[in-house]
PDB file of N, CA and C in Angstrom:
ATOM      1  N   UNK A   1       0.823  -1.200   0.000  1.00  0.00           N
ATOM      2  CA  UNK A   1       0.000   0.000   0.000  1.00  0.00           C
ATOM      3  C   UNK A   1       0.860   1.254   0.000  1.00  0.00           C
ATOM      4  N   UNK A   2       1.803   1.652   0.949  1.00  0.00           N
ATOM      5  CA  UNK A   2       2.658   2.381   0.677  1.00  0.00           C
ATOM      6  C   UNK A   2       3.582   2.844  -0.647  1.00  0.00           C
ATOM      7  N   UNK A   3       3.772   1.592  -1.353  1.00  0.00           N
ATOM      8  CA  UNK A   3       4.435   1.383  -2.291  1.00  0.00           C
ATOM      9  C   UNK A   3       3.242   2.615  -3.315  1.00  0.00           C
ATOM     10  N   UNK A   4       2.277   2.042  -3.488  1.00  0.00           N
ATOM     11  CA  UNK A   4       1.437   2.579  -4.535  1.00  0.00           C
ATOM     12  C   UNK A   4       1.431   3.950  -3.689  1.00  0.00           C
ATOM     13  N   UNK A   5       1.121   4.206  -2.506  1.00  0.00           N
ATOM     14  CA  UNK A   5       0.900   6.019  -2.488  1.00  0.00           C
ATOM     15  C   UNK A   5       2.151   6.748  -2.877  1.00  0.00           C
ATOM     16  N   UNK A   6       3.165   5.856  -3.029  1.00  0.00           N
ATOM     17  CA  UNK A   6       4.847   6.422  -2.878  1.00  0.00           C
ATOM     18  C   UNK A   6       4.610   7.398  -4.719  1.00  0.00           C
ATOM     19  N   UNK A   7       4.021   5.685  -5.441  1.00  0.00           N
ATOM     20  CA  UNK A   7       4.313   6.151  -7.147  1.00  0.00           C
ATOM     21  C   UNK A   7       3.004   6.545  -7.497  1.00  0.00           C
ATOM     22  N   UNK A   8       2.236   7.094  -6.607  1.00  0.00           N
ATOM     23  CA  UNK A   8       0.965   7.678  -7.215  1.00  0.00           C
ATOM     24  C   UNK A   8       1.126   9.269  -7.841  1.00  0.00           C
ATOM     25  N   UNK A   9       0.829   9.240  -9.000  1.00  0.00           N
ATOM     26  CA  UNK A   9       1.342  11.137  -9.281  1.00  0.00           C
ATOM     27  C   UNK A   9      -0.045  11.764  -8.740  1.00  0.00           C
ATOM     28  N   UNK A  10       1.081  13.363  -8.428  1.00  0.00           N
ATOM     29  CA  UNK A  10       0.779  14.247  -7.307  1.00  0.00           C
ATOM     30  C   UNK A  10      -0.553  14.460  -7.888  1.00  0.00           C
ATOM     31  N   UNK A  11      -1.781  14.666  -7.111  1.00  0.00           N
ATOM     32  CA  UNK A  11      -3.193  15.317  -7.674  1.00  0.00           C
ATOM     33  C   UNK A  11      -2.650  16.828  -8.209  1.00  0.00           C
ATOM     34  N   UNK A  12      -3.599  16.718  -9.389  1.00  0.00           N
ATOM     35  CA  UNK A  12      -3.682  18.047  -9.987  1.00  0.00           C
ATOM     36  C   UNK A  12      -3.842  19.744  -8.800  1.00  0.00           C
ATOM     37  N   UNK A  13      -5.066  19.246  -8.170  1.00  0.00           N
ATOM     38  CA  UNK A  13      -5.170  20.310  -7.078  1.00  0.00           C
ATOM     39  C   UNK A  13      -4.308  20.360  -6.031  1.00  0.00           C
ATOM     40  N   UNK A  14      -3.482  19.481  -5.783  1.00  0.00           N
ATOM     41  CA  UNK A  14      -2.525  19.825  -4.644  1.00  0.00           C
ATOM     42  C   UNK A  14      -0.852  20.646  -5.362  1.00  0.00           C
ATOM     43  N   UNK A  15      -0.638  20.129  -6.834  1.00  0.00           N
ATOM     44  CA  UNK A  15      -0.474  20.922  -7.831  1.00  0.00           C
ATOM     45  C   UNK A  15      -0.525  22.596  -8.017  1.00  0.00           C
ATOM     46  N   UNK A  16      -2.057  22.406  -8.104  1.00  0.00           N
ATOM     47  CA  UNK A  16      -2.340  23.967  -8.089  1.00  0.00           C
ATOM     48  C   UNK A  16      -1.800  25.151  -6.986  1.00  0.00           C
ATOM     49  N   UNK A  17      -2.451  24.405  -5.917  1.00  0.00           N
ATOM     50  CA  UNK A  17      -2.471  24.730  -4.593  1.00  0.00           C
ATOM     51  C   UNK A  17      -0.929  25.581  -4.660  1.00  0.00           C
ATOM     52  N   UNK A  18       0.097  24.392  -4.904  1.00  0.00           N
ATOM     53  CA  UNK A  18       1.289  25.035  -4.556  1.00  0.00           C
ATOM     54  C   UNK A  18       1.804  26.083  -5.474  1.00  0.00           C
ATOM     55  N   UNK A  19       1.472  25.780  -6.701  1.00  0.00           N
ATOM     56  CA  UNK A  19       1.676  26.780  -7.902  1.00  0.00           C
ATOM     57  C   UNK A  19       0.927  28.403  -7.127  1.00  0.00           C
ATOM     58  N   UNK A  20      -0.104  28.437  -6.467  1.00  0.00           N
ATOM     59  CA  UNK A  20      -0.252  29.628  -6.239  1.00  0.00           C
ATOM     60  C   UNK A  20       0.344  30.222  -4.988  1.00  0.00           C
ATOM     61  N   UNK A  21       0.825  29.117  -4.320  1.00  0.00           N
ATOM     62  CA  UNK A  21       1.647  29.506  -2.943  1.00  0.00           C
ATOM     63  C   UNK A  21       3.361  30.307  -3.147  1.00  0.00           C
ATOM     64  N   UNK A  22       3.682  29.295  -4.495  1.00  0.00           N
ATOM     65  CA  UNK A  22       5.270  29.675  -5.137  1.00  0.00           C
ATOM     66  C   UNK A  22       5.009  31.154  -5.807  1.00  0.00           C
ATOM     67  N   UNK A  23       3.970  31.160  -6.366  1.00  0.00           N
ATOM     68  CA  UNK A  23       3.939  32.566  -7.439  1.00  0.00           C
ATOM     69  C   UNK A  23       3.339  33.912  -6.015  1.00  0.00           C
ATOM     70  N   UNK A  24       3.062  33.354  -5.324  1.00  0.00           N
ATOM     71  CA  UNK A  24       2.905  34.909  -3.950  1.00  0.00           C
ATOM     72  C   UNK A  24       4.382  35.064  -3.618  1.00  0.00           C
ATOM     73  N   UNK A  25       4.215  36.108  -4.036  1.00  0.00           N
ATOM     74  CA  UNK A  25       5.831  36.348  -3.184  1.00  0.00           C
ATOM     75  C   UNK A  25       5.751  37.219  -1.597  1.00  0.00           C
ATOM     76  N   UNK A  26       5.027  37.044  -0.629  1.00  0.00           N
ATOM     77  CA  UNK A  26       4.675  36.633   0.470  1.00  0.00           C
ATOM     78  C   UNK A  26       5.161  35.652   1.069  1.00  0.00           C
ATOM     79  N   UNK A  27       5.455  34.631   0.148  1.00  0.00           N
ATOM     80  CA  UNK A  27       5.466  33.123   0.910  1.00  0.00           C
ATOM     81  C   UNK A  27       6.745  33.022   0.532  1.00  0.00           C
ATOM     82  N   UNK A  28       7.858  33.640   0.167  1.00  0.00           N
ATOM     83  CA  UNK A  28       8.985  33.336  -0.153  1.00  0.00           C
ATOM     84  C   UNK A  28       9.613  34.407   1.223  1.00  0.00           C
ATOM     85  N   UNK A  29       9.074  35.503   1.289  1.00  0.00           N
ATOM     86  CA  UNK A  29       9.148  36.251   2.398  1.00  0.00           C
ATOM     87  C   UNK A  29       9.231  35.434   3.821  1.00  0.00           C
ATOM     88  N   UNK A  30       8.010  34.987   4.299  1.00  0.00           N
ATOM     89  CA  UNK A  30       7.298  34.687   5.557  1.00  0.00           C
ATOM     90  C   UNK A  30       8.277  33.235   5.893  1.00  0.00           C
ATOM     91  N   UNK A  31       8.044  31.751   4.976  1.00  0.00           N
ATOM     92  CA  UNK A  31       8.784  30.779   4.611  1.00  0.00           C
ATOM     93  C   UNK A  31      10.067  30.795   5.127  1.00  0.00           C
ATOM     94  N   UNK A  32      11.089  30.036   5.950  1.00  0.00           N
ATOM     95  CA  UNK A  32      12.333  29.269   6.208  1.00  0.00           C
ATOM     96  C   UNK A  32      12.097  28.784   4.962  1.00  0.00           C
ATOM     97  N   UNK A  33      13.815  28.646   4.684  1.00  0.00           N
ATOM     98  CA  UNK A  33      13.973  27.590   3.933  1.00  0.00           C
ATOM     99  C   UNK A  33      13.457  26.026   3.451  1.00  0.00           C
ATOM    100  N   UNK A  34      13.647  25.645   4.952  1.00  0.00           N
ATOM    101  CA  UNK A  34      13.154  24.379   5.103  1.00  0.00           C
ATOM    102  C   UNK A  34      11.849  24.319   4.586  1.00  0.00           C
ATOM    103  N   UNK A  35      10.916  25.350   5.169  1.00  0.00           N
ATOM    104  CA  UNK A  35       9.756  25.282   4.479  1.00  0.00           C
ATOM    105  C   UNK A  35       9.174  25.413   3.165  1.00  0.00           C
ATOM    106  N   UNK A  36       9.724  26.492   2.474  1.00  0.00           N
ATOM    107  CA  UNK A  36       9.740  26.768   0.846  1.00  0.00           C
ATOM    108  C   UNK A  36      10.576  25.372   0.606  1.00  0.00           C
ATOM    109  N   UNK A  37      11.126  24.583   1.040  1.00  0.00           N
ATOM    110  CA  UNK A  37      11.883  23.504   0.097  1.00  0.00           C
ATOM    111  C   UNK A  37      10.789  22.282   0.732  1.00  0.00           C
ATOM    112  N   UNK A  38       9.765  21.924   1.538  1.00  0.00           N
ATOM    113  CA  UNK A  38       8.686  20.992   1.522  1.00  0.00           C
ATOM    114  C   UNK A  38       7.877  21.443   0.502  1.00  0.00           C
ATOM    115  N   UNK A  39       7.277  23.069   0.627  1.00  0.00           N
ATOM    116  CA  UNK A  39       6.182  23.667  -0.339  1.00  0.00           C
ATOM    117  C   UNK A  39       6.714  23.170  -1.423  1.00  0.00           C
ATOM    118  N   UNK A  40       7.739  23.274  -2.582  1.00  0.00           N
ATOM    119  CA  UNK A  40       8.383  22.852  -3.533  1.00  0.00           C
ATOM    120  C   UNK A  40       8.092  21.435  -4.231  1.00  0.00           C
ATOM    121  N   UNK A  41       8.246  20.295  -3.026  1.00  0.00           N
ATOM    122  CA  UNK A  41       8.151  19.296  -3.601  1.00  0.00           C
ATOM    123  C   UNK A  41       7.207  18.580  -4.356  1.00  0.00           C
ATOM    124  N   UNK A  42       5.995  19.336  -4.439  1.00  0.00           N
ATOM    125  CA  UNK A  42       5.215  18.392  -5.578  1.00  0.00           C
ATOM    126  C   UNK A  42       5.741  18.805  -6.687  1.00  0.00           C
ATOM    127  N   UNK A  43       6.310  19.995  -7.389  1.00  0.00           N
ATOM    128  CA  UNK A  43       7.055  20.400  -8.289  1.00  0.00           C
ATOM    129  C   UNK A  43       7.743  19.549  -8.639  1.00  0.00           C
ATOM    130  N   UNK A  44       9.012  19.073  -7.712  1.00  0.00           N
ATOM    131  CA  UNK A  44      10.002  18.123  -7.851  1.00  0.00           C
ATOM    132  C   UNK A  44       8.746  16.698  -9.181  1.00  0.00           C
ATOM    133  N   UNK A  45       8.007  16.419  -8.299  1.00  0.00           N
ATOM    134  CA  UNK A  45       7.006  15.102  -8.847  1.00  0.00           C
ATOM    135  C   UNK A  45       6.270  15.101  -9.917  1.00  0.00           C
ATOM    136  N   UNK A  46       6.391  16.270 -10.178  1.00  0.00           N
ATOM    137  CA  UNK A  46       5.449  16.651 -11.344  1.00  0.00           C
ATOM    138  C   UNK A  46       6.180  15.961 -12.666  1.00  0.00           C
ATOM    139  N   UNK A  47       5.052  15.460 -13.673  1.00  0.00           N
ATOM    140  CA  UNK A  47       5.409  15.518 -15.219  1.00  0.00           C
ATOM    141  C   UNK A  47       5.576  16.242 -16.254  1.00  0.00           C
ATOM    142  N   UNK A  48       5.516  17.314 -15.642  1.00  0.00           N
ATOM    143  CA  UNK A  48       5.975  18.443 -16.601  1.00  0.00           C
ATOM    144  C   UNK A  48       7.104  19.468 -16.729  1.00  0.00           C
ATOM    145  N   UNK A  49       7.389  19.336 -18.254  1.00  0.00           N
ATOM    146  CA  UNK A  49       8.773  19.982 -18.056  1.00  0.00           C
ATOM    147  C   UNK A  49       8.801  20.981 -18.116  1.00  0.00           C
ATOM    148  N   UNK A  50       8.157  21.794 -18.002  1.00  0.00           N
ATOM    149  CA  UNK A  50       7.866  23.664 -17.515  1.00  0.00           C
ATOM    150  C   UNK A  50       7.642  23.514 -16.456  1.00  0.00           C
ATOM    151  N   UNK A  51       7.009  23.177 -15.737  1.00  0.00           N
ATOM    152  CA  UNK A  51       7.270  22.719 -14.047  1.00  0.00           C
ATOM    153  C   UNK A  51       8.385  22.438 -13.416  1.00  0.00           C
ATOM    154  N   UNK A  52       9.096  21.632 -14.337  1.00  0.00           N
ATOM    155  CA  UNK A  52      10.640  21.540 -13.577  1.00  0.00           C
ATOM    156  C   UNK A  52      11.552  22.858 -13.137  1.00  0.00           C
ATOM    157  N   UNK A  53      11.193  23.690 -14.978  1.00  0.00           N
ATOM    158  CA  UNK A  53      12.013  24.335 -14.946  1.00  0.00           C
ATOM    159  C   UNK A  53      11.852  25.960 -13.978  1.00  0.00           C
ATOM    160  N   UNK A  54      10.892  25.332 -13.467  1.00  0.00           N
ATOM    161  CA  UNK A  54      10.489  26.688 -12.335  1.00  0.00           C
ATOM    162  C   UNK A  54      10.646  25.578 -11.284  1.00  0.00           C
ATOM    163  N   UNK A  55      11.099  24.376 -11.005  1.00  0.00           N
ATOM    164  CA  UNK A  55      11.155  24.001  -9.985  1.00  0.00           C
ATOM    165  C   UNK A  55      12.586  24.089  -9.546  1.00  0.00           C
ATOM    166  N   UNK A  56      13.802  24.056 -10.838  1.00  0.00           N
ATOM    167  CA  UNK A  56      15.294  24.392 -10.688  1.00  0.00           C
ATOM    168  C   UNK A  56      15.339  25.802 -10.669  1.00  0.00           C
ATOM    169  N   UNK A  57      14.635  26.710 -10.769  1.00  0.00           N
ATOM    170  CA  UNK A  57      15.106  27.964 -10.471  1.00  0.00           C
ATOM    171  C   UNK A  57      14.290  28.018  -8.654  1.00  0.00           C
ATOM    172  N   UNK A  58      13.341  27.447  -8.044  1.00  0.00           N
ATOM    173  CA  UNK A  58      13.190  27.930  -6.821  1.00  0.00           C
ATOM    174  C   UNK A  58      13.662  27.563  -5.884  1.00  0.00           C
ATOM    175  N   UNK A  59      14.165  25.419  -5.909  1.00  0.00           N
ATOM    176  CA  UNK A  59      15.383  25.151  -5.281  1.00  0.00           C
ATOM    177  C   UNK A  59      16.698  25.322  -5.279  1.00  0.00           C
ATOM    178  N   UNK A  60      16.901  26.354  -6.046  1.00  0.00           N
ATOM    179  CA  UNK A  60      18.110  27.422  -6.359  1.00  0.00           C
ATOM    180  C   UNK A  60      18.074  28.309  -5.540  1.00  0.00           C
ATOM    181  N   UNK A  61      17.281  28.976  -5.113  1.00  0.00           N
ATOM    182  CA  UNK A  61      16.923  30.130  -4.002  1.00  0.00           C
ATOM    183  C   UNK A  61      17.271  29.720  -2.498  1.00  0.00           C
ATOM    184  N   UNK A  62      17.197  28.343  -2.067  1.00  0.00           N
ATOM    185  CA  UNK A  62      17.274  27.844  -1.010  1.00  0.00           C
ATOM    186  C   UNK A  62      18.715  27.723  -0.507  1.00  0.00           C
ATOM    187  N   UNK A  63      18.805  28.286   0.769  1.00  0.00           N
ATOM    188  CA  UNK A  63      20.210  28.788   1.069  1.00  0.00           C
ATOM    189  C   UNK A  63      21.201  27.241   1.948  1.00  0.00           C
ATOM    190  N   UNK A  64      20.227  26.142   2.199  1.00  0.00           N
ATOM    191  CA  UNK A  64      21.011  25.013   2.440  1.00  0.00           C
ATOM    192  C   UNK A  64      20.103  24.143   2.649  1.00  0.00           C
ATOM    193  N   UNK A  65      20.345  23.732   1.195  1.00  0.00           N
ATOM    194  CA  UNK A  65      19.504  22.450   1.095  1.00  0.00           C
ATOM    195  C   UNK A  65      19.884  21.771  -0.334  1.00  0.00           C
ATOM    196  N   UNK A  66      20.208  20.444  -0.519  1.00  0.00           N
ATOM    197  CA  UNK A  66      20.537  19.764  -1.195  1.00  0.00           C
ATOM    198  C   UNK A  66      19.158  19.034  -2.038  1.00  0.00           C
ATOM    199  N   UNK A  67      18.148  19.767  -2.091  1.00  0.00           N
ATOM    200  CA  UNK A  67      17.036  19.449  -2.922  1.00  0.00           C
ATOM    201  C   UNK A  67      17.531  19.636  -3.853  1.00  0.00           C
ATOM    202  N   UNK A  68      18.372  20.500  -4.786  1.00  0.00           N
ATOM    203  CA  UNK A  68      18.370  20.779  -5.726  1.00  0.00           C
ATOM    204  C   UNK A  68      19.230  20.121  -6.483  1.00  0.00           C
ATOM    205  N   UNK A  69      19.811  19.210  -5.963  1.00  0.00           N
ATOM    206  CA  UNK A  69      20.404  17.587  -6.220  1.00  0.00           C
ATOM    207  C   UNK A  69      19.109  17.047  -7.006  1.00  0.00           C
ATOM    208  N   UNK A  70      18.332  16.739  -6.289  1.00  0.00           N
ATOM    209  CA  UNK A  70      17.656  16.118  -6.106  1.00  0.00           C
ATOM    210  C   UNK A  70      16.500  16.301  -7.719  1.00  0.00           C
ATOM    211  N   UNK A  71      16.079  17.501  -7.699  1.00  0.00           N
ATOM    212  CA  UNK A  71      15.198  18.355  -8.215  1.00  0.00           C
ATOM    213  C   UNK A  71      15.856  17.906  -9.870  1.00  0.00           C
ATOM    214  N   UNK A  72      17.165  17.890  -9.924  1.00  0.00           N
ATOM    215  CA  UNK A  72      18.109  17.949 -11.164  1.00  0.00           C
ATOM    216  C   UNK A  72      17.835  16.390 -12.197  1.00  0.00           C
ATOM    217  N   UNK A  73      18.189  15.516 -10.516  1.00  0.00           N
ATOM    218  CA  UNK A  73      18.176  14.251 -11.448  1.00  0.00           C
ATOM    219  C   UNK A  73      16.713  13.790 -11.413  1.00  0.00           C
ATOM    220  N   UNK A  74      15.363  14.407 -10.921  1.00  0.00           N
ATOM    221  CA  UNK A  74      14.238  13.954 -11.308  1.00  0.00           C
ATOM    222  C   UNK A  74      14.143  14.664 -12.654  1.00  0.00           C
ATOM    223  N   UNK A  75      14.343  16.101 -13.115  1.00  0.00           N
ATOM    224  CA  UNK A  75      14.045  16.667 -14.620  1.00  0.00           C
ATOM    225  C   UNK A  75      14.827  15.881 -15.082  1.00  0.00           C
ATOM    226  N   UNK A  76      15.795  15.171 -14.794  1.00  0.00           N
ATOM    227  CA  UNK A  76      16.891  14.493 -16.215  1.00  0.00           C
ATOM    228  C   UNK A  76      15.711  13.735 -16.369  1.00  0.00           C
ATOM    229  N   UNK A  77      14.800  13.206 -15.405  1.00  0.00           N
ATOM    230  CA  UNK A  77      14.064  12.121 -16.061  1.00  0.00           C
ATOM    231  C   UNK A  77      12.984  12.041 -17.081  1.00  0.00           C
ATOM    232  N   UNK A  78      12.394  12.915 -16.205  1.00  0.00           N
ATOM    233  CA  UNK A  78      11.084  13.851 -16.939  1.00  0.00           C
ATOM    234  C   UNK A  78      11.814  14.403 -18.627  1.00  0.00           C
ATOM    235  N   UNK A  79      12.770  15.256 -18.693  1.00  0.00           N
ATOM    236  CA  UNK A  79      13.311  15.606 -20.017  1.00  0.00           C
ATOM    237  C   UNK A  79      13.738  14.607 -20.966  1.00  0.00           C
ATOM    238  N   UNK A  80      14.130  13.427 -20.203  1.00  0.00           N
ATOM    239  CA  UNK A  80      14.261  12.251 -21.143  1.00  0.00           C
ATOM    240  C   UNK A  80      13.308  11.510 -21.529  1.00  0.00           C
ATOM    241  N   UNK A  81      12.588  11.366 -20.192  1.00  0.00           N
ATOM    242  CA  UNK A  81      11.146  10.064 -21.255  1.00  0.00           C
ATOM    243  C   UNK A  81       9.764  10.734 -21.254  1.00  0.00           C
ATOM    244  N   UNK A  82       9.861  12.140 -20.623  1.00  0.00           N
ATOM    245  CA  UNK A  82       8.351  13.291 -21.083  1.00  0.00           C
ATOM    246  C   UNK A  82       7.401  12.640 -19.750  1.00  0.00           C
ATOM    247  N   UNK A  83       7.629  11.511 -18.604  1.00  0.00           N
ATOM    248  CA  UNK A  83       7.326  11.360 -17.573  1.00  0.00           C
ATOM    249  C   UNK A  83       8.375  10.417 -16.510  1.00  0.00           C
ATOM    250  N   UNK A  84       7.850  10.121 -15.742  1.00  0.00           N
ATOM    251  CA  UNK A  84       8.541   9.087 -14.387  1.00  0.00           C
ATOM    252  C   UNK A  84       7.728   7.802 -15.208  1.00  0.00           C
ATOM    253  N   UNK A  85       9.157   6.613 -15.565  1.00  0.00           N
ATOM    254  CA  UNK A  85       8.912   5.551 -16.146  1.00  0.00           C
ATOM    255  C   UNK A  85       8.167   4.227 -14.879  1.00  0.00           C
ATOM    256  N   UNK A  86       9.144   4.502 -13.696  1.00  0.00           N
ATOM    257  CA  UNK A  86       8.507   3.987 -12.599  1.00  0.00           C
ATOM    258  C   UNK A  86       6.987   4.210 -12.343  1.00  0.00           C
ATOM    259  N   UNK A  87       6.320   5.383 -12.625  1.00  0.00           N
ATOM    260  CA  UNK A  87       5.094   4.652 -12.154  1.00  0.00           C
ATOM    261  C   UNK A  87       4.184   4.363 -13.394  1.00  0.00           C
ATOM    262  N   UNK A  88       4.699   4.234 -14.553  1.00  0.00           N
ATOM    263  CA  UNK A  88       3.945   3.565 -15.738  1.00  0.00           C
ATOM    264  C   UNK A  88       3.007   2.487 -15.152  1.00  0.00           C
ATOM    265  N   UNK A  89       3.719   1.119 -14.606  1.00  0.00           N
ATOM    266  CA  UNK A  89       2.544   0.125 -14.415  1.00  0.00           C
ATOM    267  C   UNK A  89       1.372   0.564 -13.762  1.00  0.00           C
ATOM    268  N   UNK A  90       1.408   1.507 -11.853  1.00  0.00           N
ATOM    269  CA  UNK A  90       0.645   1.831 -11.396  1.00  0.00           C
ATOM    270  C   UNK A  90      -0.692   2.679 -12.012  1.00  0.00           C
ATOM    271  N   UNK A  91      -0.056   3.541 -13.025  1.00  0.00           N
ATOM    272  CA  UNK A  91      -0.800   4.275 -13.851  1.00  0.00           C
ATOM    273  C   UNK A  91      -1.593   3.461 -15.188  1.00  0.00           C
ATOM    274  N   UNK A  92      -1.167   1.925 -15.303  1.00  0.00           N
ATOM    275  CA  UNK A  92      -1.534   1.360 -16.598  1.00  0.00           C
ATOM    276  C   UNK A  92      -1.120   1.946 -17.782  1.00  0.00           C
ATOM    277  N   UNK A  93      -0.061   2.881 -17.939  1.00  0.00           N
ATOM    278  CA  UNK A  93       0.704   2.965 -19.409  1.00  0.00           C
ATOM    279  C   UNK A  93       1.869   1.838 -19.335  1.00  0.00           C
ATOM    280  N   UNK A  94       1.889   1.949 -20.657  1.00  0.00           N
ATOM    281  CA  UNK A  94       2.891   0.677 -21.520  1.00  0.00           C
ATOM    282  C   UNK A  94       4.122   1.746 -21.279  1.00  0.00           C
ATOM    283  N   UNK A  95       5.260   0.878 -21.008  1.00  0.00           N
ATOM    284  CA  UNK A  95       6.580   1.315 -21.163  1.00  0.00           C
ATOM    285  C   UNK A  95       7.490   0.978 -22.332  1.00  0.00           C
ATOM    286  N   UNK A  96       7.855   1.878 -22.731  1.00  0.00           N
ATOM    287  CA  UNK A  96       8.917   1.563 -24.069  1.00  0.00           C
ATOM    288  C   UNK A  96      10.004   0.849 -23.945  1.00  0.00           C
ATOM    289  N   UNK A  97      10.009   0.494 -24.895  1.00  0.00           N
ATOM    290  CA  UNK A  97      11.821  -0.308 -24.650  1.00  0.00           C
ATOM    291  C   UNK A  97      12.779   0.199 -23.882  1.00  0.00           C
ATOM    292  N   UNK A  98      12.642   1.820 -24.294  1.00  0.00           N
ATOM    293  CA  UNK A  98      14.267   2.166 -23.606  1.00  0.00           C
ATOM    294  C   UNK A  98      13.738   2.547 -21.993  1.00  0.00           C
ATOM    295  N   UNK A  99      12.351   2.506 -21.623  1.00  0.00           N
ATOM    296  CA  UNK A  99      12.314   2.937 -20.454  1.00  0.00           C
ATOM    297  C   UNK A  99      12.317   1.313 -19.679  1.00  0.00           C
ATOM    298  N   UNK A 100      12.118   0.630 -20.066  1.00  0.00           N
ATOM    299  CA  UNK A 100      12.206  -0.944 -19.651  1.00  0.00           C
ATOM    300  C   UNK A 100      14.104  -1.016 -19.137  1.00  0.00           C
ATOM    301  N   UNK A 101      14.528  -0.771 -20.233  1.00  0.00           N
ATOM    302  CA  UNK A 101      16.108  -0.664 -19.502  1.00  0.00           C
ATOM    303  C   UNK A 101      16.472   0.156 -18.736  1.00  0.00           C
ATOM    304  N   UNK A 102      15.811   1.378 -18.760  1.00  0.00           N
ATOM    305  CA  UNK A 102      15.932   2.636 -17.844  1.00  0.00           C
ATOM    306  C   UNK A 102      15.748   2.283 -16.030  1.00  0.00           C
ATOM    307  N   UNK A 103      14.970   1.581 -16.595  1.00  0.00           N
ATOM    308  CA  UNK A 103      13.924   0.819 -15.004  1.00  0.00           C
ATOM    309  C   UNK A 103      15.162  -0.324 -14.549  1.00  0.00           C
ATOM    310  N   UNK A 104      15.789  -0.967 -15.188  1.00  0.00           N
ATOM    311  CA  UNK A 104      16.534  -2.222 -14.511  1.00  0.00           C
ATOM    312  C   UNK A 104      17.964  -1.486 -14.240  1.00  0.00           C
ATOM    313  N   UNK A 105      18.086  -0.080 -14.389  1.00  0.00           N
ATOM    314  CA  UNK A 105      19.561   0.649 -14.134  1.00  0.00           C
ATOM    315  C   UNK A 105      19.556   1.160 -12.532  1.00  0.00           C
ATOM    316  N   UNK A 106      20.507   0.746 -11.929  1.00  0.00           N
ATOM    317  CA  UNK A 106      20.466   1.304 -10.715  1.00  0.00           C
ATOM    318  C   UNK A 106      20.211   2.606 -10.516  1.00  0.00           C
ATOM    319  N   UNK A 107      19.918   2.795  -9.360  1.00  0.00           N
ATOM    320  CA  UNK A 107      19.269   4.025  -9.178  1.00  0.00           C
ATOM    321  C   UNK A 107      18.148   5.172  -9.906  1.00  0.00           C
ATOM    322  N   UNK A 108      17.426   3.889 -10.640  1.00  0.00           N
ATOM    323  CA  UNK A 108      16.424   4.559 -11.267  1.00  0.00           C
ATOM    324  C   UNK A 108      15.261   4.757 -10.926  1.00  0.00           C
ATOM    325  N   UNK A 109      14.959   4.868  -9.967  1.00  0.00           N
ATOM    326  CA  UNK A 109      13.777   5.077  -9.427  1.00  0.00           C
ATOM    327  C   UNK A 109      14.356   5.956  -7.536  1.00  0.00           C
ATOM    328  N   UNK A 110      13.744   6.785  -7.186  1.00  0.00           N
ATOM    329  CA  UNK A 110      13.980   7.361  -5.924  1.00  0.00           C
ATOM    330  C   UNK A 110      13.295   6.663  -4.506  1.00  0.00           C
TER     331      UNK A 110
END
């Protein structure tokens, strides 16, 4: 059970939610670090690659925190196969060949 809430992609509205929390700039004000870098993370999860790329410029802002490790090698993923190949089955899409090998490479999945 865990497993599946782990690779379930983020709801659209919790999505939103944060998209309007990141674009107040209030909340970049008020926010610790620590906190703007939890607010952040459905970004990190997201399938989209305009999402990423506002997600590497806001864990850039964060004055110590190694999310942005993090943040880097999830867009390599997203920019390479246009989603997270790991949760294909949960979601019922077919995986391609090269994401089939992608999947048996260490450290391919978080």
């Amino acid at each position: 059970m865990a497993v599946g809430l782990l690779s379930a992609p983020i709801s659209p509205s919790i999505r939103q939610r944060c998209k309007i929390l990141v674009e107040n700039p209030i909340t970049s004000q008020a926010l610790s670090s620590s906190e703007r870098s939890f607010l952040y993370m459905p970004l990190m999860h997201s399938e989209s690659a305009l999402i990423h790329e506002m997600a590497v410029v806001l864990f850039t802002t964060l004055e110590t925190s190694n999310t942005l490790e993090f943040e880097l090698k999830h867009k390599k993923i997203v920019d390479r196969f246009g989603r997270y190949p790991h949760r294909n089955t949960i979601l019922g899409r077919t995986s391609s060949a090269e994401e089939l090998v992608f999947l048996q490479e260490p450290n391919s999945s978080f």
